[in-house]
Structure formats: C-alpha cells, structure tokens
N, C-alpha and C. Protein backbone atom coordinates (compact mmCIF):
# COMPACT_ATOMS: atom_id res chain seq x y z
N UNK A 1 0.84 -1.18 0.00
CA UNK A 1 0.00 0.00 0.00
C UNK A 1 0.89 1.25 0.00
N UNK A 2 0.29 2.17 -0.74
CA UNK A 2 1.63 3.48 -1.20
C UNK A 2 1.06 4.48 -0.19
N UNK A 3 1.79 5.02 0.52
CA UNK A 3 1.88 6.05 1.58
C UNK A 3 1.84 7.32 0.77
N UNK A 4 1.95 8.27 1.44
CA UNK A 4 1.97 9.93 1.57
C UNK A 4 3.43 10.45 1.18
N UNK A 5 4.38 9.77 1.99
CA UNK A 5 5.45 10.07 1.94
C UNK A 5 6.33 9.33 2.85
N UNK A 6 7.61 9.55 2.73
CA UNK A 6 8.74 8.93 3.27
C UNK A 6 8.36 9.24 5.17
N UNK A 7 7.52 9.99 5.17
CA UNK A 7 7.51 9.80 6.89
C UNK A 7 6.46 9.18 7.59
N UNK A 8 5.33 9.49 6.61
CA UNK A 8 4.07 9.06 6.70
C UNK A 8 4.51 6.80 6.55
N UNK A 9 5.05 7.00 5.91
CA UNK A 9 5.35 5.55 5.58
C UNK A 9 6.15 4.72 6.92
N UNK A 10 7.23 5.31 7.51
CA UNK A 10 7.60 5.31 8.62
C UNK A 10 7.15 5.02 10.24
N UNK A 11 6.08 6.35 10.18
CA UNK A 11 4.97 6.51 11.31
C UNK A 11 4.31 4.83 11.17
N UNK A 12 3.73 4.60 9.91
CA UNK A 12 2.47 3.40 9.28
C UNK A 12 3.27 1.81 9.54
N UNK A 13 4.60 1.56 8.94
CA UNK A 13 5.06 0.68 8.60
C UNK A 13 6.06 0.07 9.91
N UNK A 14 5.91 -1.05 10.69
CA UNK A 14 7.57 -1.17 11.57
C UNK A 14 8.47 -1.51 10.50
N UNK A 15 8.11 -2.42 9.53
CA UNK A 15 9.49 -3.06 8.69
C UNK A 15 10.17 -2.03 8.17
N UNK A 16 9.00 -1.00 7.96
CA UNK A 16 10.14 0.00 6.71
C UNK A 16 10.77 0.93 7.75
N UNK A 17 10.49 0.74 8.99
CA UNK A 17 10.94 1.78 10.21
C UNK A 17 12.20 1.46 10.37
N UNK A 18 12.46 -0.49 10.78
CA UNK A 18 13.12 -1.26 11.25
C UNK A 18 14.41 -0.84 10.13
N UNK A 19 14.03 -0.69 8.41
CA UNK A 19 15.22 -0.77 7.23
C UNK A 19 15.82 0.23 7.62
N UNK A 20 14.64 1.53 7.57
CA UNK A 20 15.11 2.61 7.34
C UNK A 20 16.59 3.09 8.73
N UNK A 21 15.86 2.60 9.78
CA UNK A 21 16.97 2.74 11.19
C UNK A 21 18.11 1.73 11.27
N UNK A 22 17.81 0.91 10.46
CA UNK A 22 19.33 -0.09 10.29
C UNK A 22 20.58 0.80 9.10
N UNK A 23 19.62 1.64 8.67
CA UNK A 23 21.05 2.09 7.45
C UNK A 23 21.69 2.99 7.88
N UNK A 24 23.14 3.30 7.64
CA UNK A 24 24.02 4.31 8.11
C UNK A 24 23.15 5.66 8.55
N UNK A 25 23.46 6.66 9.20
CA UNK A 25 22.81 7.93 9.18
C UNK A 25 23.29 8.68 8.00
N UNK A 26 24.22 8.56 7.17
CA UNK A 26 24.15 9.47 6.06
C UNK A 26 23.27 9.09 4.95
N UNK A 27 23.12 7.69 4.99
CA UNK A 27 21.80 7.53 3.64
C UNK A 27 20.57 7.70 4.54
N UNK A 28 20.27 7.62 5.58
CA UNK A 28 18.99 8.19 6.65
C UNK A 28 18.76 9.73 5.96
N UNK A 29 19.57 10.78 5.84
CA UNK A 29 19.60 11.85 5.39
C UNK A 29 19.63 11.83 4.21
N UNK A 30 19.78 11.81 3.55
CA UNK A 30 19.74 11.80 1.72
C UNK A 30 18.54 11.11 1.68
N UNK A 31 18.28 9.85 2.83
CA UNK A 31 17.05 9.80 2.14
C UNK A 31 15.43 10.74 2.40
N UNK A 32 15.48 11.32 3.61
CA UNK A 32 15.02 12.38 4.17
C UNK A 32 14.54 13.99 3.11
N UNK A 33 15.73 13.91 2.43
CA UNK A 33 15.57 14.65 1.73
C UNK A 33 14.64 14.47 0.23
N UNK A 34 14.48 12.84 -0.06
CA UNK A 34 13.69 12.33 -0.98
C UNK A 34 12.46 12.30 -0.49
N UNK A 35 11.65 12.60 0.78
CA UNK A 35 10.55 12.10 1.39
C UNK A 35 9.22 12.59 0.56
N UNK A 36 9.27 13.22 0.03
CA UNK A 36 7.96 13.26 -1.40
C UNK A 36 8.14 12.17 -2.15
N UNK A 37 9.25 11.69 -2.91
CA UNK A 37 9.48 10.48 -3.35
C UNK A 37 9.05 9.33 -3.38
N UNK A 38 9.17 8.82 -1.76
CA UNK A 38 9.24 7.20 -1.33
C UNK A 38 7.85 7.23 -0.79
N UNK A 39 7.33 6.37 -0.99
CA UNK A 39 5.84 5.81 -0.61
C UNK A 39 5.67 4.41 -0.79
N UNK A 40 6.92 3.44 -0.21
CA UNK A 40 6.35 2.23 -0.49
C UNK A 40 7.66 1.98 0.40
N UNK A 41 8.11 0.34 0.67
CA UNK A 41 9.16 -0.30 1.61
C UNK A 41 10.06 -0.67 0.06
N UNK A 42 9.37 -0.38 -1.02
CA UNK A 42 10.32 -0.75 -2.08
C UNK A 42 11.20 0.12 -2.11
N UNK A 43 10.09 0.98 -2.82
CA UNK A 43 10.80 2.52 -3.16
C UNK A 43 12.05 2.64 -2.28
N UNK A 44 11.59 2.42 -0.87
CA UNK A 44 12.39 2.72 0.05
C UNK A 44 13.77 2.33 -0.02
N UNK A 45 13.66 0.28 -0.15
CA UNK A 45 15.09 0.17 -0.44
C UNK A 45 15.41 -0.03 -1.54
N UNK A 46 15.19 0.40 -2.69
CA UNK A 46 15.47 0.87 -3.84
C UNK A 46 16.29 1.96 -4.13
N UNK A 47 15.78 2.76 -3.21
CA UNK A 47 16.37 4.33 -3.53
C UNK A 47 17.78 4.26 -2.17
N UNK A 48 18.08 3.42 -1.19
CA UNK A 48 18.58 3.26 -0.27
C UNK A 48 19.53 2.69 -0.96
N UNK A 49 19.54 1.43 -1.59
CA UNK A 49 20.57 0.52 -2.83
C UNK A 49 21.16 1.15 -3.41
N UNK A 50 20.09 2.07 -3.99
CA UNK A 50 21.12 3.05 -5.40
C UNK A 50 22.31 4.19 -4.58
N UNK A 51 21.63 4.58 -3.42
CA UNK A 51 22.24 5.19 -2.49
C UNK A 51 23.73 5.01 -2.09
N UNK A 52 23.82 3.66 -1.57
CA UNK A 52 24.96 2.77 -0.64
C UNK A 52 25.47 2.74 -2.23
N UNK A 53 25.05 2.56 -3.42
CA UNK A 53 26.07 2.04 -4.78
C UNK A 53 26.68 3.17 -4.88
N UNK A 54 26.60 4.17 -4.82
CA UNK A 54 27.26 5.22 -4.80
C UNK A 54 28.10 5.59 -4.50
N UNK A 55 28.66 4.90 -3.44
CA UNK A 55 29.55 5.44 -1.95
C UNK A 55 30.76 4.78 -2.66
C-alpha cells in the first residue's frame, strides 16, 4: 500500500521503520531529503541501494 510520503510511511510501517533505522545515518539523510518520493518499503530500499552504490 503506497503512503503519503517517506515519513508518513515510517509513522504506518515497523518493517520500513526497522530498514530505514538499520542504514548508516548518512543515507537516513539523503534519504530524508527524498521524502515526497518514497511511498512504499520498495521505493524505500530501492532508492537506499542506489544510495549505498554510490559510496
């Protein structure tokens, strides 16, 4: 089910709570900054993957 946004999804979801607080704090922030973006636990680690490929 597609959320509101990257916080709204957060508040709703533990698993995507649980991903999102297991990843470094610098992709926590970058991804913060996508929070119009992400509306799903995919999206989420999707955009988190492409993230960490980066580094």
């Amino acid at each position: 089910m597609p959320y509101k946004n990257l916080s709204h999804l957060l508040l709703s979801s533990s698993s995507s709570r649980n991903y999102f607080f297991s990843l470094p704090g610098e992709v926590q922030l970058i991804l913060r900054d996508q929070n119009e973006f992400i509306h799903t636990l995919f999206e989420l680690r999707r955009n988190a993957e492409h993230i960490l490929k980066q580094k």
